[in-house]
N, C-alpha and C. Protein backbone atom coordinates (compact mmCIF):
# COMPACT_ATOMS: atom_id res chain seq x y z
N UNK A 1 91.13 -14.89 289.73
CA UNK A 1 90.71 -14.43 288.42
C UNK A 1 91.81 -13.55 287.81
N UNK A 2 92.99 -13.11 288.67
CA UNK A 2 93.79 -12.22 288.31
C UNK A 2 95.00 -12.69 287.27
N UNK A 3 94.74 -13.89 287.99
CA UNK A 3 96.03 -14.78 287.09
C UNK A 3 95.83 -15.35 286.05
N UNK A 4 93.94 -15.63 286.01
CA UNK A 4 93.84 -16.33 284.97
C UNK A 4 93.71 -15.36 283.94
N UNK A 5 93.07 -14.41 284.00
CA UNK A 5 93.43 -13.09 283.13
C UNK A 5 94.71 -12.46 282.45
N UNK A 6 95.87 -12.78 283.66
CA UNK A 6 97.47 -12.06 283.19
C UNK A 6 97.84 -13.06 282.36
N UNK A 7 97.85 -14.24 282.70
CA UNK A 7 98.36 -15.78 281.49
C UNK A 7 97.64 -15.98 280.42
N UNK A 8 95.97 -15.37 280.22
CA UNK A 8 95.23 -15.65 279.31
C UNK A 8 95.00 -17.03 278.91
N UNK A 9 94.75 -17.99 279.67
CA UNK A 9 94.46 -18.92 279.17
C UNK A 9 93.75 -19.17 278.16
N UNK A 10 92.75 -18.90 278.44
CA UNK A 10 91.35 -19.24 276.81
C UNK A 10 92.16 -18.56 275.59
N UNK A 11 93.33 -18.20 274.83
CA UNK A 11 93.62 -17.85 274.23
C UNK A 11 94.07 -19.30 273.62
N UNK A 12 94.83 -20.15 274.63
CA UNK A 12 94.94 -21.38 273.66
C UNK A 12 94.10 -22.30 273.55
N UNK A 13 92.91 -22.19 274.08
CA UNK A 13 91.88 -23.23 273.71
C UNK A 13 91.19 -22.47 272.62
N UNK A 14 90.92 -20.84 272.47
CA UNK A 14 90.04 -20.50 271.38
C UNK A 14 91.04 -20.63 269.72
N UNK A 15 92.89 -20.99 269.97
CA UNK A 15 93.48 -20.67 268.82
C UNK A 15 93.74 -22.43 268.48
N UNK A 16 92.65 -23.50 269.37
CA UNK A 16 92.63 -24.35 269.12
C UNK A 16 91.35 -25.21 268.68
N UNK A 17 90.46 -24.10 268.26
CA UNK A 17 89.11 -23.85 267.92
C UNK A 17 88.00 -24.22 268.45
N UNK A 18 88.35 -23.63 269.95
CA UNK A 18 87.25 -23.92 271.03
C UNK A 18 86.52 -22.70 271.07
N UNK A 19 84.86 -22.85 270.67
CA UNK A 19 84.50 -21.28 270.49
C UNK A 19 84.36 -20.66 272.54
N UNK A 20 84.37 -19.29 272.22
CA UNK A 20 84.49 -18.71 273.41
C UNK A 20 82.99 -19.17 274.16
N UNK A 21 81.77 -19.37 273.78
CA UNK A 21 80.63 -19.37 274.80
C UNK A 21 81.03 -20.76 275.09
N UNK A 22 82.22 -22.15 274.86
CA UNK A 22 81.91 -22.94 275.75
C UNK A 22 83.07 -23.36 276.46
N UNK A 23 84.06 -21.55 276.96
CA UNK A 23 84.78 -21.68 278.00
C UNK A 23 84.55 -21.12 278.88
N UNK A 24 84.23 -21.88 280.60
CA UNK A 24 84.42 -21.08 281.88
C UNK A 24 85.67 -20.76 282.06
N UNK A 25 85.93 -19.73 282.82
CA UNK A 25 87.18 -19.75 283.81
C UNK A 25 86.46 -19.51 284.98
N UNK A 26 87.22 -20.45 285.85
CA UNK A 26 87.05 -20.99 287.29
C UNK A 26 88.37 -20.58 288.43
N UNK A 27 87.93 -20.06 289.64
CA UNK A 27 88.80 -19.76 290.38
C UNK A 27 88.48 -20.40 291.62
N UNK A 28 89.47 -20.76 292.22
CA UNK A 28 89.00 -21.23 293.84
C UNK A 28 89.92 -20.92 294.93
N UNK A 29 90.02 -20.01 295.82
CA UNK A 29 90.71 -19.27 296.73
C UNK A 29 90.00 -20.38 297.95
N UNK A 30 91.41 -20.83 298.92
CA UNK A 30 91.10 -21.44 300.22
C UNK A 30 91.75 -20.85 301.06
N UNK A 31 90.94 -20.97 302.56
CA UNK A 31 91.62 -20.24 303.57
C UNK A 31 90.58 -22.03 304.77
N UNK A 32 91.71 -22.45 305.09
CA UNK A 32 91.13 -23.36 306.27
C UNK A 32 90.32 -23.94 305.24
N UNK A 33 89.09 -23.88 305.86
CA UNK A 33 87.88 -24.48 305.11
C UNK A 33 86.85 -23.93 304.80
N UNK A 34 86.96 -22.70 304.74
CA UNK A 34 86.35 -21.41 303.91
C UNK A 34 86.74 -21.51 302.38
N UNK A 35 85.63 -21.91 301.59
CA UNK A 35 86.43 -21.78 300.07
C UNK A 35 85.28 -20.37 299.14
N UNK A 36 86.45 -19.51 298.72
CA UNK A 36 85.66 -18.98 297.53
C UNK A 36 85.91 -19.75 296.15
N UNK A 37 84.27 -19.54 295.39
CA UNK A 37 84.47 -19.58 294.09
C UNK A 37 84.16 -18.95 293.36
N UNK A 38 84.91 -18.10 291.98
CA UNK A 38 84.61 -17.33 291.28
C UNK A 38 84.49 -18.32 289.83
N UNK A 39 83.30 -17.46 289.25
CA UNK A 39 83.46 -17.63 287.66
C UNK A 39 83.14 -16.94 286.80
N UNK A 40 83.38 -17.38 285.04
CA UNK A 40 82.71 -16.15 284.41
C UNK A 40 83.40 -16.84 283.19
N UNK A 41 81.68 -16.25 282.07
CA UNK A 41 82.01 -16.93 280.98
C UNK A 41 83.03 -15.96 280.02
N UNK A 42 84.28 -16.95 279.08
CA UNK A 42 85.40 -15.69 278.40
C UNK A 42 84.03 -15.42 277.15
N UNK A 43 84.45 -13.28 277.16
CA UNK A 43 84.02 -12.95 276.33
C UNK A 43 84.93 -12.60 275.08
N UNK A 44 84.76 -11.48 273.93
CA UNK A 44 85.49 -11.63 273.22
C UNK A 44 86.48 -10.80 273.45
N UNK A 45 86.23 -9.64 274.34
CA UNK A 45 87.49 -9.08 274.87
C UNK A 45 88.92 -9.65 275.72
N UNK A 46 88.58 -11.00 276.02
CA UNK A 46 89.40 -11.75 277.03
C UNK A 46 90.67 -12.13 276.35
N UNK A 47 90.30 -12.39 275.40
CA UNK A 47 91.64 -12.97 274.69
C UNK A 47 91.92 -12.35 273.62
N UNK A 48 91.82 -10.72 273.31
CA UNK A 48 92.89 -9.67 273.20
C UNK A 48 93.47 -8.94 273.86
N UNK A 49 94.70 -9.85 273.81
CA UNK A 49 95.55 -8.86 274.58
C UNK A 49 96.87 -8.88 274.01
């Protein structure tokens, strides 16, 4: 989630007029075959920066 936050992605899907309630950001950390998954819907603070 750290990275997807520092690169801001949803900044170019919302300045490509994707409204923010219908972007996830999705994370998936593997170790072996232990997987985490994180998510969370962008709010409007996400993509000022």
């Amino acid at each position: 989630m750290q990275q997807i936050e520092e690169k801001n992605y949803a900044s170019d899907l919302i300045a490509s007029g994707i409204a923010r309630n219908n972007i996830y950001e999705i994370a998936f950390a593997f170790d072996g075959k232990e997987v985490l998954v994180k998510e969370r819907h962008v709010t409007a603070s996400d993509d000022e920066v």
